[in-house]
Each structure stands twice: as structure tokens, then as C-alpha cells.
N, C-alpha and C. Protein backbone atom coordinates (compact mmCIF):
# COMPACT_ATOMS: atom_id res chain seq x y z
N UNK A 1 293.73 185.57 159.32
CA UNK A 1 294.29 186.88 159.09
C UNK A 1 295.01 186.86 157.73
N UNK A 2 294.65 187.71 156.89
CA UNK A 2 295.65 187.83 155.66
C UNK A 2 296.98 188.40 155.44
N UNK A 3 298.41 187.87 154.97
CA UNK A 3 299.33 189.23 155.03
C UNK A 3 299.35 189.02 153.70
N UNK A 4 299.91 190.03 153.34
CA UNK A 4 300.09 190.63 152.27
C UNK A 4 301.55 190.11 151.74
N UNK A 5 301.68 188.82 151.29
CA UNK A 5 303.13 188.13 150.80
C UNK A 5 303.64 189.04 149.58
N UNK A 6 304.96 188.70 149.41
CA UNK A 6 305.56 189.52 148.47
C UNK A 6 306.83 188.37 147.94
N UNK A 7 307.59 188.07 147.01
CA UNK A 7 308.12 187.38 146.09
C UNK A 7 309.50 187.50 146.31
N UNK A 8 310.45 186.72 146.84
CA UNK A 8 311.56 186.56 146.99
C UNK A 8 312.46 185.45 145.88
N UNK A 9 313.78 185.73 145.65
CA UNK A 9 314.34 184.47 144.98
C UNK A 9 315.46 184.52 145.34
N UNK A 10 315.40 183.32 145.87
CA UNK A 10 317.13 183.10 146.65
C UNK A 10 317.93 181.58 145.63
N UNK A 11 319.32 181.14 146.13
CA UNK A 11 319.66 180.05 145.95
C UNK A 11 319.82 179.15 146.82
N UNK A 12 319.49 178.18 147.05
CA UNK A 12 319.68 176.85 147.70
C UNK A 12 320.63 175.58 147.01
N UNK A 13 321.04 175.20 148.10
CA UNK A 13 322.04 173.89 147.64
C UNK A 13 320.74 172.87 146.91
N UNK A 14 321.22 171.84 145.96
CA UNK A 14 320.43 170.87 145.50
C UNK A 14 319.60 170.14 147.12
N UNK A 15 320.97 169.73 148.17
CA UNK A 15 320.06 169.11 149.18
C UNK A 15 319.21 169.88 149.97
N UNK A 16 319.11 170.86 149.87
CA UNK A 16 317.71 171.67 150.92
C UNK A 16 316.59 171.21 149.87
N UNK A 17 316.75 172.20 148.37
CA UNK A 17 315.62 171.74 147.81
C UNK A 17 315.24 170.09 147.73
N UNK A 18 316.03 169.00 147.34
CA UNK A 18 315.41 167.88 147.61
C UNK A 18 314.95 167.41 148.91
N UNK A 19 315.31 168.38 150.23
CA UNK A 19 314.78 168.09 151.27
C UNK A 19 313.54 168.48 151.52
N UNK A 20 313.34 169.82 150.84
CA UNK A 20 311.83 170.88 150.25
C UNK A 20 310.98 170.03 149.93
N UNK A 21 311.21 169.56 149.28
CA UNK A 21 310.28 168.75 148.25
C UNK A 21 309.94 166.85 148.75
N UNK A 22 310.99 166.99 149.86
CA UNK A 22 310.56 165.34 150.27
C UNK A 22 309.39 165.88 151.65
N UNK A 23 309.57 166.95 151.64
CA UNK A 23 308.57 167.49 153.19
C UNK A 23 307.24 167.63 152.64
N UNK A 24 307.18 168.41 151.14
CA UNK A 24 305.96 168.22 150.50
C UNK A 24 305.12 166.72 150.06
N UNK A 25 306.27 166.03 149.21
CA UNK A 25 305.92 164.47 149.19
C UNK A 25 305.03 164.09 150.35
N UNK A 26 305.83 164.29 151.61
CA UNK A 26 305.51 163.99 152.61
C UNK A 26 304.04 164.69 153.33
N UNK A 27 303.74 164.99 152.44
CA UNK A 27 302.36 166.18 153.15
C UNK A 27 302.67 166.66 154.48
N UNK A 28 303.76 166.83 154.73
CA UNK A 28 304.10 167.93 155.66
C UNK A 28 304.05 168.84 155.56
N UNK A 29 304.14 169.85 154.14
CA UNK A 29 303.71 171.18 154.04
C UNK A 29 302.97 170.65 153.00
N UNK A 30 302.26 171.81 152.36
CA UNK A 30 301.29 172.31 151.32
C UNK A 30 302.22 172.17 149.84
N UNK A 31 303.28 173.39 150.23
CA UNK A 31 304.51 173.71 149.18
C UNK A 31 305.48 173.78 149.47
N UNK A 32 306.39 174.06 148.69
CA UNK A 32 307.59 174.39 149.48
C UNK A 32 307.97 175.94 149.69
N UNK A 33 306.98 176.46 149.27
CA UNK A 33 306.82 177.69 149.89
C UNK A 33 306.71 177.88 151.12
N UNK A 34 305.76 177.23 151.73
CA UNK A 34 304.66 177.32 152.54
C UNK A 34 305.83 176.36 153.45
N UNK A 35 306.70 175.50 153.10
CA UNK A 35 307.90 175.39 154.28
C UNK A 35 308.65 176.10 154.39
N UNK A 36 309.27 176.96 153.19
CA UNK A 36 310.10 177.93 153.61
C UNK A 36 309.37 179.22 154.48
N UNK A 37 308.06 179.87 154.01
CA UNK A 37 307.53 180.63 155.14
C UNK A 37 307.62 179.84 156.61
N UNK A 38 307.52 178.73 156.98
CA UNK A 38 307.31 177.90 158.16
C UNK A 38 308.79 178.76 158.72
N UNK A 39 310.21 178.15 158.35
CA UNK A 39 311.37 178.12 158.26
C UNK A 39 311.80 179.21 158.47
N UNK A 40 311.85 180.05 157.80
CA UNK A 40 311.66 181.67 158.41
C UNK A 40 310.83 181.99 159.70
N UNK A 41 309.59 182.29 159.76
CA UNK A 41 308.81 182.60 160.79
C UNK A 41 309.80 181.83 162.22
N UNK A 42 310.00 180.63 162.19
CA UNK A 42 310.54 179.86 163.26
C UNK A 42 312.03 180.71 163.65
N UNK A 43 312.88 180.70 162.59
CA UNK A 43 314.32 181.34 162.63
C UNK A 43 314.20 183.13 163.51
N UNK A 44 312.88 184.20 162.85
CA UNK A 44 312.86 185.36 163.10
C UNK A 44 312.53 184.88 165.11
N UNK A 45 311.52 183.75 165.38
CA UNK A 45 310.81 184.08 166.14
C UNK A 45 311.95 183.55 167.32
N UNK A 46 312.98 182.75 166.87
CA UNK A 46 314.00 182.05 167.80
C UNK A 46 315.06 183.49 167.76
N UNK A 47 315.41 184.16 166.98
CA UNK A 47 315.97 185.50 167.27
C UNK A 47 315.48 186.55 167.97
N UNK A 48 314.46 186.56 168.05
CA UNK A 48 313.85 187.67 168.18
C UNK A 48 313.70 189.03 167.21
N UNK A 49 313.35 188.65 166.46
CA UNK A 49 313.25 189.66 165.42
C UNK A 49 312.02 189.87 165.45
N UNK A 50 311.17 189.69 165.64
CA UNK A 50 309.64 190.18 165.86
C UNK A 50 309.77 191.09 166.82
N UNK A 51 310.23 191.04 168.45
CA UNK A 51 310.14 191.82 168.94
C UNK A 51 311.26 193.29 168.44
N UNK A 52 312.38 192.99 168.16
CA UNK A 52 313.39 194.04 167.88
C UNK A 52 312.63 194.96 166.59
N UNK A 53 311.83 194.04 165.69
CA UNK A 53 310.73 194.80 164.88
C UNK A 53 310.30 195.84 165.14
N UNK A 54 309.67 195.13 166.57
CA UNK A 54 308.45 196.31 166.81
C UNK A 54 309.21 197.35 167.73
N UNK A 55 310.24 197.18 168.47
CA UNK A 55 310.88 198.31 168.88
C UNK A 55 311.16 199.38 168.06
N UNK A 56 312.14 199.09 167.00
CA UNK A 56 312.41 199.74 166.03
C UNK A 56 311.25 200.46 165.41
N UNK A 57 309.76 200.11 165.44
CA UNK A 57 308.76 200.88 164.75
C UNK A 57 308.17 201.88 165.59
N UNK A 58 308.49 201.34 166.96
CA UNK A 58 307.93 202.11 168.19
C UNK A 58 308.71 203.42 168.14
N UNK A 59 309.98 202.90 167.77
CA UNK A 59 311.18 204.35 167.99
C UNK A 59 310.96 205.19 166.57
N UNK A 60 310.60 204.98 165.55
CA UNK A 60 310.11 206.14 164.87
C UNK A 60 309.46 207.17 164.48
């Protein structure tokens, strides 16, 4: 399935990014993009923000 990504820029402490980048070393992710999308998706899906999403779209 394709989504349609869009470009964020945040700040991080030095140790996340050297932690970013030891996960890539590590061929655990691709990029460190592609861990921070991981990282997110996991955080929305442990909140529930996917579902409160779709409520909110339902109610408009």
C-alpha cells in the first residue's frame, strides 16, 4: 500500500540520534527514518490514536 509521506523536522538529544543510527548500523532499520516512522506508528497505535482518528472523521 502506498501513503503519501510528508517531511517533518524535529530536535533530538545527541543520544537518540546515536541510538538512530546504531539501529541502522545494526540493520535493524533501513534508515533512520524508517525507525522513526516504526516509533511513531507503535506510540499512535499504543494510544490509540488511530482509532480516536477515525472517530473524529466519522463525526464530521
Amino acid at each position: 500500500m502506498f501513503h503519501l509521506m510528508r517531511s517533518v523536522s524535529f530536535r533530538v538529544p545527541e543520544e537518540y540520534l546515536k541510538g538512530l543510527e546504531a539501529l541502522v548500523e545494526l540493520r535493524v532499520f533501513r534508515s533512520r527514518s524508517e525507525a522513526i516512522r516504526a516509533a511513531v506508528r507503535e506510540l499512535l497505535q499504543r494510544e490509540g490514536a488511530f482509532e480516536k482518528e477515525a472517530l473524529l472523521v466519522a463525526d464530521s
